[in-house]
Protein backbone atom coordinates (compact mmCIF):
# COMPACT_ATOMS: atom_id res chain seq x y z
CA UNK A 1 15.79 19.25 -2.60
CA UNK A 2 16.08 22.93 -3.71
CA UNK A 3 12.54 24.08 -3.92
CA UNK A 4 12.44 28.10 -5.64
CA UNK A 5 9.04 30.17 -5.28
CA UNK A 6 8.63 33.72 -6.93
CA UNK A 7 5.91 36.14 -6.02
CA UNK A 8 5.15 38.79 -8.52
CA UNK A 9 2.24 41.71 -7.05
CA UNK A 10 -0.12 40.93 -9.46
CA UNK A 11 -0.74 37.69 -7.95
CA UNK A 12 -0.36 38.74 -4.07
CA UNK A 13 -3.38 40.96 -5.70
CA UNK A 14 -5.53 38.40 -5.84
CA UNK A 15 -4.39 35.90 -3.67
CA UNK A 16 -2.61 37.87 -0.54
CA UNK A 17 -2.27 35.34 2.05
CA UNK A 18 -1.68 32.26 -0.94
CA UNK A 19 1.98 32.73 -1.66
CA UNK A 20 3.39 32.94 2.32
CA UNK A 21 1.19 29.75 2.76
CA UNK A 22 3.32 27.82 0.41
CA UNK A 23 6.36 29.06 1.15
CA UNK A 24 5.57 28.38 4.84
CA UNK A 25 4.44 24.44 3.87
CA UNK A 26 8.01 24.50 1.70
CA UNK A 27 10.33 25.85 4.31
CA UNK A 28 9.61 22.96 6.34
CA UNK A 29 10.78 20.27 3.62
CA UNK A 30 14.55 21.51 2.84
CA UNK A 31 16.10 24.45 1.07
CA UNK A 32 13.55 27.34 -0.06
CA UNK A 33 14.38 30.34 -2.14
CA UNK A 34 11.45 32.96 -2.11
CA UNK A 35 11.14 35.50 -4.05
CA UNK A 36 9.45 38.65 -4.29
CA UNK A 37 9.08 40.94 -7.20
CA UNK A 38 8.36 44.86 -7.05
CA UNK A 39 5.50 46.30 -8.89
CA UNK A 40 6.02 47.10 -12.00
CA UNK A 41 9.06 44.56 -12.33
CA UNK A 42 8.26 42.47 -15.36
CA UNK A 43 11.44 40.70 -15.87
CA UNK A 44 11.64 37.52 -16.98
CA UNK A 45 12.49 35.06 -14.14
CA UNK A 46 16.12 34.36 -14.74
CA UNK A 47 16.99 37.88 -14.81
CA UNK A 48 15.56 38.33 -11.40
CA UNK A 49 17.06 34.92 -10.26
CA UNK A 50 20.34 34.64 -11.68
CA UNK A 51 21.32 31.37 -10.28
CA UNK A 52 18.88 28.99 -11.63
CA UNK A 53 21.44 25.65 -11.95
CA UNK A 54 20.58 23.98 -8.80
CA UNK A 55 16.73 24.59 -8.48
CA UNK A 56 14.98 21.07 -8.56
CA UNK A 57 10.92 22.67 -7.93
CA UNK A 58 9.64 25.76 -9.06
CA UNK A 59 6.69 28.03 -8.51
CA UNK A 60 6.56 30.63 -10.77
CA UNK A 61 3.23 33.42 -9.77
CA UNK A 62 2.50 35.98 -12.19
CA UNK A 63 6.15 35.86 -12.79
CA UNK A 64 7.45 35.23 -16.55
CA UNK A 65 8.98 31.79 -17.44
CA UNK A 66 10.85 31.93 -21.00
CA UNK A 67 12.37 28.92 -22.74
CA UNK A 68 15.85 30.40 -21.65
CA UNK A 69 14.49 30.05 -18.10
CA UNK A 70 13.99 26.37 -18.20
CA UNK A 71 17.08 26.31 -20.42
CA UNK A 72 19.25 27.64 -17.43
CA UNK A 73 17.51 24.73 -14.98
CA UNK A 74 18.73 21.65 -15.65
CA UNK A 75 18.11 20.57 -12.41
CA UNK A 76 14.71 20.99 -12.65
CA UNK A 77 12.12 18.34 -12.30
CA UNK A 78 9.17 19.85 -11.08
CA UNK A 79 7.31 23.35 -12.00
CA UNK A 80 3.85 24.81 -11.21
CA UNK A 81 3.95 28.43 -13.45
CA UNK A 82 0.86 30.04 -13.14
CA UNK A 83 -1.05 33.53 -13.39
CA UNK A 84 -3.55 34.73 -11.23
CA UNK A 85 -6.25 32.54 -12.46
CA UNK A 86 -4.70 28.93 -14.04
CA UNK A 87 -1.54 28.01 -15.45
CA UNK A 88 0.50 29.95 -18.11
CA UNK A 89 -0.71 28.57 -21.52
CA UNK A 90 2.91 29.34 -23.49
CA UNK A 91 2.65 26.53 -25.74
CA UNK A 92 6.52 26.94 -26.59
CA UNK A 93 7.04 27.06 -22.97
CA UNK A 94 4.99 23.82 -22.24
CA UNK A 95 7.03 21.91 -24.83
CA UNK A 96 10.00 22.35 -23.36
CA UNK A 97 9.29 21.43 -20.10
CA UNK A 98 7.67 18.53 -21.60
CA UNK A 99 10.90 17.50 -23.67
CA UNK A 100 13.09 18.44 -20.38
CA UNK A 101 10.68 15.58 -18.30
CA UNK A 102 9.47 18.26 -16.32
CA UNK A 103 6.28 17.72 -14.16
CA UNK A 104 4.30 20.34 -14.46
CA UNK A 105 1.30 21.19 -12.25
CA UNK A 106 -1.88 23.73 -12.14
CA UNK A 107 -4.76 24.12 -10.18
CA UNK A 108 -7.92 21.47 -11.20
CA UNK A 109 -10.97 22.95 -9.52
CA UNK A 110 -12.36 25.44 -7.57
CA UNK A 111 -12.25 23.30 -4.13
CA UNK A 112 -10.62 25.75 -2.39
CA UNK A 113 -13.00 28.44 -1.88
CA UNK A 114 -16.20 26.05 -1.76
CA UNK A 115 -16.57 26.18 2.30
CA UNK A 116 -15.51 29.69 2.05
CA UNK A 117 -18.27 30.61 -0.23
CA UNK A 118 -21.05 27.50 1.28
CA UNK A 119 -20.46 28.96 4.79
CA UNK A 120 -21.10 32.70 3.33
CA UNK A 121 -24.72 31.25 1.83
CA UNK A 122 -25.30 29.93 4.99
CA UNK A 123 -25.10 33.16 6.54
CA UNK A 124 -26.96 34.88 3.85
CA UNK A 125 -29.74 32.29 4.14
CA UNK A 126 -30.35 33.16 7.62
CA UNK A 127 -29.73 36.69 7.58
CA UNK A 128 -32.59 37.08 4.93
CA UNK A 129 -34.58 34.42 6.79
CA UNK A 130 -34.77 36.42 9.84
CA UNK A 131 -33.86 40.58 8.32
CA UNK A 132 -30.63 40.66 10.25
CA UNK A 133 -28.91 43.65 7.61
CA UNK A 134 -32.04 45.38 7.55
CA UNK A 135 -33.14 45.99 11.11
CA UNK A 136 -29.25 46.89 11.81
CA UNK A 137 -29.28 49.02 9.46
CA UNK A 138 -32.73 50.57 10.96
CA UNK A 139 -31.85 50.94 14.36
CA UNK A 140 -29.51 53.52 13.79
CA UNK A 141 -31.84 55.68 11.97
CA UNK A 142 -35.58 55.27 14.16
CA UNK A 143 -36.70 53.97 17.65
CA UNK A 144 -39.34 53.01 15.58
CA UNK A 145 -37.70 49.31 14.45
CA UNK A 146 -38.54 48.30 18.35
CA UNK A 147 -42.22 48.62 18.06
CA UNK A 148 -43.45 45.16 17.79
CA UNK A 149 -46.96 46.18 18.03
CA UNK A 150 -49.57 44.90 15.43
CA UNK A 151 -51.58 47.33 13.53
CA UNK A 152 -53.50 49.73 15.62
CA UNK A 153 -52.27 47.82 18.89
CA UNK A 154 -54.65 44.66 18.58
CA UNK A 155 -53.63 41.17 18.43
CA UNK A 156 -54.45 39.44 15.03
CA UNK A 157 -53.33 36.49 13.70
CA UNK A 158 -50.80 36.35 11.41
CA UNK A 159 -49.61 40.23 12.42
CA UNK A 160 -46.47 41.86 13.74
CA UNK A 161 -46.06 40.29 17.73
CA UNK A 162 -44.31 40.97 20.66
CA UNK A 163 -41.05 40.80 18.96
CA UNK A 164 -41.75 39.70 16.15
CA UNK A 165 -39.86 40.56 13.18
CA UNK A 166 -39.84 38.73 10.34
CA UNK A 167 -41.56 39.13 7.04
CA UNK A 168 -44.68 36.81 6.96
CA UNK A 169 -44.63 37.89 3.25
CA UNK A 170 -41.85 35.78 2.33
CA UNK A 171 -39.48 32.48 3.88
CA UNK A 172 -38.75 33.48 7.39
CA UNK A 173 -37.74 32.18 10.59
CA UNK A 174 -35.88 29.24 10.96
CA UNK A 175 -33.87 26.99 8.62
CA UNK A 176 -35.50 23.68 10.10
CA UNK A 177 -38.45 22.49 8.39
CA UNK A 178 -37.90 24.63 5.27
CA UNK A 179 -37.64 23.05 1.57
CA UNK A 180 -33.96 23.79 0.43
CA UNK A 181 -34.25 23.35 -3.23
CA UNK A 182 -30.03 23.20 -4.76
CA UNK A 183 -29.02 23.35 -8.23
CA UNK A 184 -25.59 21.92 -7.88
CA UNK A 185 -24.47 19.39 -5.70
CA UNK A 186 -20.47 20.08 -6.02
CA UNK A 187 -17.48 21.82 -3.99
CA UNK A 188 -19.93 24.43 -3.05
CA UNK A 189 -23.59 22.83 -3.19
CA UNK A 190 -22.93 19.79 -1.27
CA UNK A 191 -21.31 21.73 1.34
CA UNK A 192 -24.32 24.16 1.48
CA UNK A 193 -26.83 21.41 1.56
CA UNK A 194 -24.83 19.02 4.22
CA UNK A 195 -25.37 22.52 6.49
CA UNK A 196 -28.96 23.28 5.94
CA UNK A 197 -29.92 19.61 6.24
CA UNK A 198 -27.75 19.77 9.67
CA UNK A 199 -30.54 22.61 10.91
CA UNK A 200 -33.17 20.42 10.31
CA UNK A 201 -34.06 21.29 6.63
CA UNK A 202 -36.01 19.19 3.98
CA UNK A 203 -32.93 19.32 1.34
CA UNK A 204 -33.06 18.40 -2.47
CA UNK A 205 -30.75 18.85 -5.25
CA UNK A 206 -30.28 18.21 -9.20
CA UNK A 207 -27.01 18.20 -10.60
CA UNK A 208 -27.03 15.57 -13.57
CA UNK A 209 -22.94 15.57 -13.72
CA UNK A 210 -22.54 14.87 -10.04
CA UNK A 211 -22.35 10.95 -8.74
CA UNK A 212 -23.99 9.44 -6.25
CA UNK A 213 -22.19 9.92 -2.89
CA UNK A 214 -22.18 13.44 -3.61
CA UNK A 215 -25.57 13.57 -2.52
CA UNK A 216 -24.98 11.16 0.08
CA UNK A 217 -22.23 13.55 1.71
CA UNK A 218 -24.98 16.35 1.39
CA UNK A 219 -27.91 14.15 2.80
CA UNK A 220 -29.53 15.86 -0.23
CA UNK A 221 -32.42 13.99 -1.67
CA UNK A 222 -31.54 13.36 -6.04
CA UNK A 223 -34.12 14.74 -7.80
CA UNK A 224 -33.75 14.47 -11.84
CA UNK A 225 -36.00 17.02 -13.34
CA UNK A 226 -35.15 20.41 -12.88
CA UNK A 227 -38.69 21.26 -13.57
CA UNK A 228 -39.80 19.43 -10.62
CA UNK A 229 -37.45 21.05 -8.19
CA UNK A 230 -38.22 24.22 -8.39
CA UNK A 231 -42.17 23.94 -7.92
CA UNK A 232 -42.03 23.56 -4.28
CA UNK A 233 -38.70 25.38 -2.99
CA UNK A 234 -38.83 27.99 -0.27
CA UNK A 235 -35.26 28.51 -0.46
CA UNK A 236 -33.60 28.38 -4.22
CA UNK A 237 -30.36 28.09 -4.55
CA UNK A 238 -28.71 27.56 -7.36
CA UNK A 239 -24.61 27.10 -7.21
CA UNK A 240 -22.86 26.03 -10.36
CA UNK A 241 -19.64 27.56 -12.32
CA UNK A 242 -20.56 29.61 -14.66
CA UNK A 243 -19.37 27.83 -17.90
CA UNK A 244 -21.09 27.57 -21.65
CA UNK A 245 -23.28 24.91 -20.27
CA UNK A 246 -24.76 26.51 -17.63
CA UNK A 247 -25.35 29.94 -18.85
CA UNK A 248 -29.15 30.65 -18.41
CA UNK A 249 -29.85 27.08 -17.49
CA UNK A 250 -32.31 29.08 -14.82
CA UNK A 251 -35.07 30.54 -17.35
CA UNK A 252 -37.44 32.09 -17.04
CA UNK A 253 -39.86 29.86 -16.46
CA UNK A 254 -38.06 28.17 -13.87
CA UNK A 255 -38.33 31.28 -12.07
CA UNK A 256 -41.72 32.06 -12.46
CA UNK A 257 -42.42 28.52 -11.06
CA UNK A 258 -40.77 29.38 -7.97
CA UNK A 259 -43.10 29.16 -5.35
CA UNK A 260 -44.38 33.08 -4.27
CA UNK A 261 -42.29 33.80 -0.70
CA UNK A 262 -39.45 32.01 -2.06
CA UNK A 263 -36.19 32.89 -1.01
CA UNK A 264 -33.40 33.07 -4.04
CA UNK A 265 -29.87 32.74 -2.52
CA UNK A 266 -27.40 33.57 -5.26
CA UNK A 267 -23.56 33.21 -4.47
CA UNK A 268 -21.81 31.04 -7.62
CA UNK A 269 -22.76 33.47 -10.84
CA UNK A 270 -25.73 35.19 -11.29
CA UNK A 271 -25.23 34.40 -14.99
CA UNK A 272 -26.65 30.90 -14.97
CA UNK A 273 -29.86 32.91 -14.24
CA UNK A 274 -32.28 34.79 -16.01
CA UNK A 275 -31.63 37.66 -14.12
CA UNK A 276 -34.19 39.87 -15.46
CA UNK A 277 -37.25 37.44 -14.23
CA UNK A 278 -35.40 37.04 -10.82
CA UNK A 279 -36.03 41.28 -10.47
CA UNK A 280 -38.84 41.46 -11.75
CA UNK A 281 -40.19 38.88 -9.17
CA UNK A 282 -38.07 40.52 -6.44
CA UNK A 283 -39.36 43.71 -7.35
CA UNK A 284 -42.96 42.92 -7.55
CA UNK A 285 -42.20 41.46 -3.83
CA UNK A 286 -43.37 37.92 -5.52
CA UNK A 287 -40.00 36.69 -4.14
CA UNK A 288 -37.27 37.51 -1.59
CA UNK A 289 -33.47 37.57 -2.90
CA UNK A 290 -29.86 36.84 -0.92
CA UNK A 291 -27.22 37.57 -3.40
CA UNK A 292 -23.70 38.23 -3.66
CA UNK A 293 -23.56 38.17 -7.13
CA UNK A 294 -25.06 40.16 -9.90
CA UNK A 295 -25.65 40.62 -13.37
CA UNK A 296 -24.19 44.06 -13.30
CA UNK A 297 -21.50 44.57 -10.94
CA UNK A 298 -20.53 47.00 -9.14
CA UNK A 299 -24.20 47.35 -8.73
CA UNK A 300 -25.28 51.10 -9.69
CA UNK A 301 -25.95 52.93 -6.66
CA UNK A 302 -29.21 53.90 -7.82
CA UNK A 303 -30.68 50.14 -8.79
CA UNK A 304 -33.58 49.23 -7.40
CA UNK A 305 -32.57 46.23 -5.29
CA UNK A 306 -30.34 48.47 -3.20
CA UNK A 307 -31.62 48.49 0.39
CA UNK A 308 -35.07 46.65 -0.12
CA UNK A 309 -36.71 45.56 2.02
CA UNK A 310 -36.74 41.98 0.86
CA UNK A 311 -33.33 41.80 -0.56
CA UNK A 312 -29.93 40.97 1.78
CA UNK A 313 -27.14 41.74 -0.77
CA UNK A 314 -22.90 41.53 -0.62
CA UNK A 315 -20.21 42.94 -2.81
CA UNK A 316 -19.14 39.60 -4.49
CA UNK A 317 -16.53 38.68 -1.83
CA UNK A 318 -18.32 35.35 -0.40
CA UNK A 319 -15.24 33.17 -1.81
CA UNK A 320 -12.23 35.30 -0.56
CA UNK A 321 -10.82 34.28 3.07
CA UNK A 322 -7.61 33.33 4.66
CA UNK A 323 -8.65 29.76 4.60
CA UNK A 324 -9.67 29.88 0.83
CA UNK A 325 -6.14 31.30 0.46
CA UNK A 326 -4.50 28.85 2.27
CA UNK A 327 -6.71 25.97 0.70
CA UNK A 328 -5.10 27.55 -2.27
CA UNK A 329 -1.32 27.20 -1.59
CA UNK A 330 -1.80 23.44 0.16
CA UNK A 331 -3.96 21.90 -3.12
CA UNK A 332 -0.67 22.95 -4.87
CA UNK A 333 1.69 22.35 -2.59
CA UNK A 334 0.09 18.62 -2.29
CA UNK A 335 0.37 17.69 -6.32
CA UNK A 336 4.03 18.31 -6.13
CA UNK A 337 6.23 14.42 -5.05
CA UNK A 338 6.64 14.03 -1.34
CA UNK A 339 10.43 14.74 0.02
CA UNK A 340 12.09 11.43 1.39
CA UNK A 341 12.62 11.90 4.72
């Protein structure tokens, strides 16, 4: 089996660690050409390859496929030719591969950054739980981050303790006990959940496109009312694509019914919020916020959620790992027909 891969930049751009996956997985199952392109080098594939006859798979990354490609392969009987993000949509291109029986593949879902990006939540959860960034980032400015002492030195209840750090205000402390309210219960939501309810956390979900053992894998409890989930949450988290259907499915009121000391944990798109209750909450310190997204990114260096003291925040990066990479090249590399031995 002659198996051909070619690597333009644009793609190792994106996905740096995706491309030597899959060739790694492919050197193991016969002949492998790979291929890699210079910037800049926007040739179609056959004029960087020039001997094309004998190649039975192809993946094609960022790199161009004409019909005079596929017309020099007649070997060909398998092809995955994709950009960046999602397959190459040439319809003149995808008839002929059609008419030449060849099996074409592309990536379905998002699977393989979902324990990348639950995992990252999970760390954002607790790191705003307990004010991990900002007592780091305090100790290098002032001693005065060590003094656990309550107001005017005398015990109180309910005041700052021998170290004590967290922020009564809002959720804090530990993830057991806590209401973990989850809008989402898919690659990235059901991971998140089965993790929280693993600390010990009271976890319940609504996602009306998601089947039932998706909340059994989560041990999240099905609610069906959106309404009704978020009136008791401590921690909010909602994790869905961000698609037609799910832009501003979070109003405003939702957010206003948030519970006051809730903890928002944004990591999917901040677009299926309303973003502009979810600051002015955070901003009036009604509500705490753990976010790697935003509904202006870069964030300006001068917005007000910068550095507050009830906001933990990340520059959009929660899905992009090794792993994620190489979940990347293997949920490729498995659609294509297993080698005979």
């Amino acid at each position: 089996m002659s198996s051909l891969i070619v690597v333009h930049p644009n793609f190792d751009a994106v996905w740096p660690f995706a491309a030597d996956h899959l060739g790694a997985l492919w050197q193991k199952q016969g002949p492998l050409r790979f291929v890699r392109l210079q910037h800049g080098d926007d040739r179609p594939l056959h004029e960087v390859v020039l001997d094309l006859a004998t190649v039975e798979r192809l993946v094609a990354l960022s790199v161009r496929v004409t019909p005079e490609t596929i017309r020099r392969m007649p070997m060909l009987r398998e092809a995955a030719i994709l950009r960046e993000y999602g397959a190459d949509e040439d319809p003149e291109l995808k008839a002929i591969l059609a008419a030449h029986g060849v099996r074409t593949y592309a990536h379905r879902s998002e699977g393989f950054w979902g324990q990348s990006v639950a995992e990252f939540a999970l760390a954002l959860t607790l790191c705003a739980l307990r004010r991990i960034p900002q007592t780091y980032a305090e100790m290098m400015r002032s001693h005065d981050v060590w003094n656990y002492q309550p107001p005017g030195g005398r015990g109180a209840p309910g005041q700052r303790g021998h170290q004590y750090g967290d922020d009564a205000r809002f959720a804090n402390g530990v993830v057991a006990g806590k209401r973990v309210r989850i809008v989402g219960a898919g690659n990235i939501g059901s991971r998140y959940a089965s993790f929280v309810k693993m600390l010990g956390a009271d976890v319940a979900a609504w996602d009306p496109y998601a089947s039932e053992p998706c909340f059994h894998r989560s041990g999240a409890r099905r609610v069906f009312h959106l309404d009704q989930l978020v009136r008791d949450a401590e921690i909010f988290a909602p994790m869905l694509p961000l698609t037609d259907g799910t832009r501003g499915l979070i109003t405003r009121e939702h957010i206003y019914s948030l519970p006051r000391g809730c903890l928002i944990v944004l990591v999917t798109r901040a677009a299926i919020c309303d973003m502009a209750a979810i600051r002015a909450r955070v901003l009036n310190d009604e509500v705490a916020l753990a976010a790697d997204v935003f509904d202006i990114e870069p964030l300006p260096l001068d917005d007000p959620l910068l550095g507050r003291h009830n906001v933990v925040h990340t520059p959009h990066n929660a899905g992009r790992t090794r792993h994620a990479n190489e979940q990347w090249a293997q949920m490729l590399a498995d659609q294509f027909l297993p080698i005979p031995p």
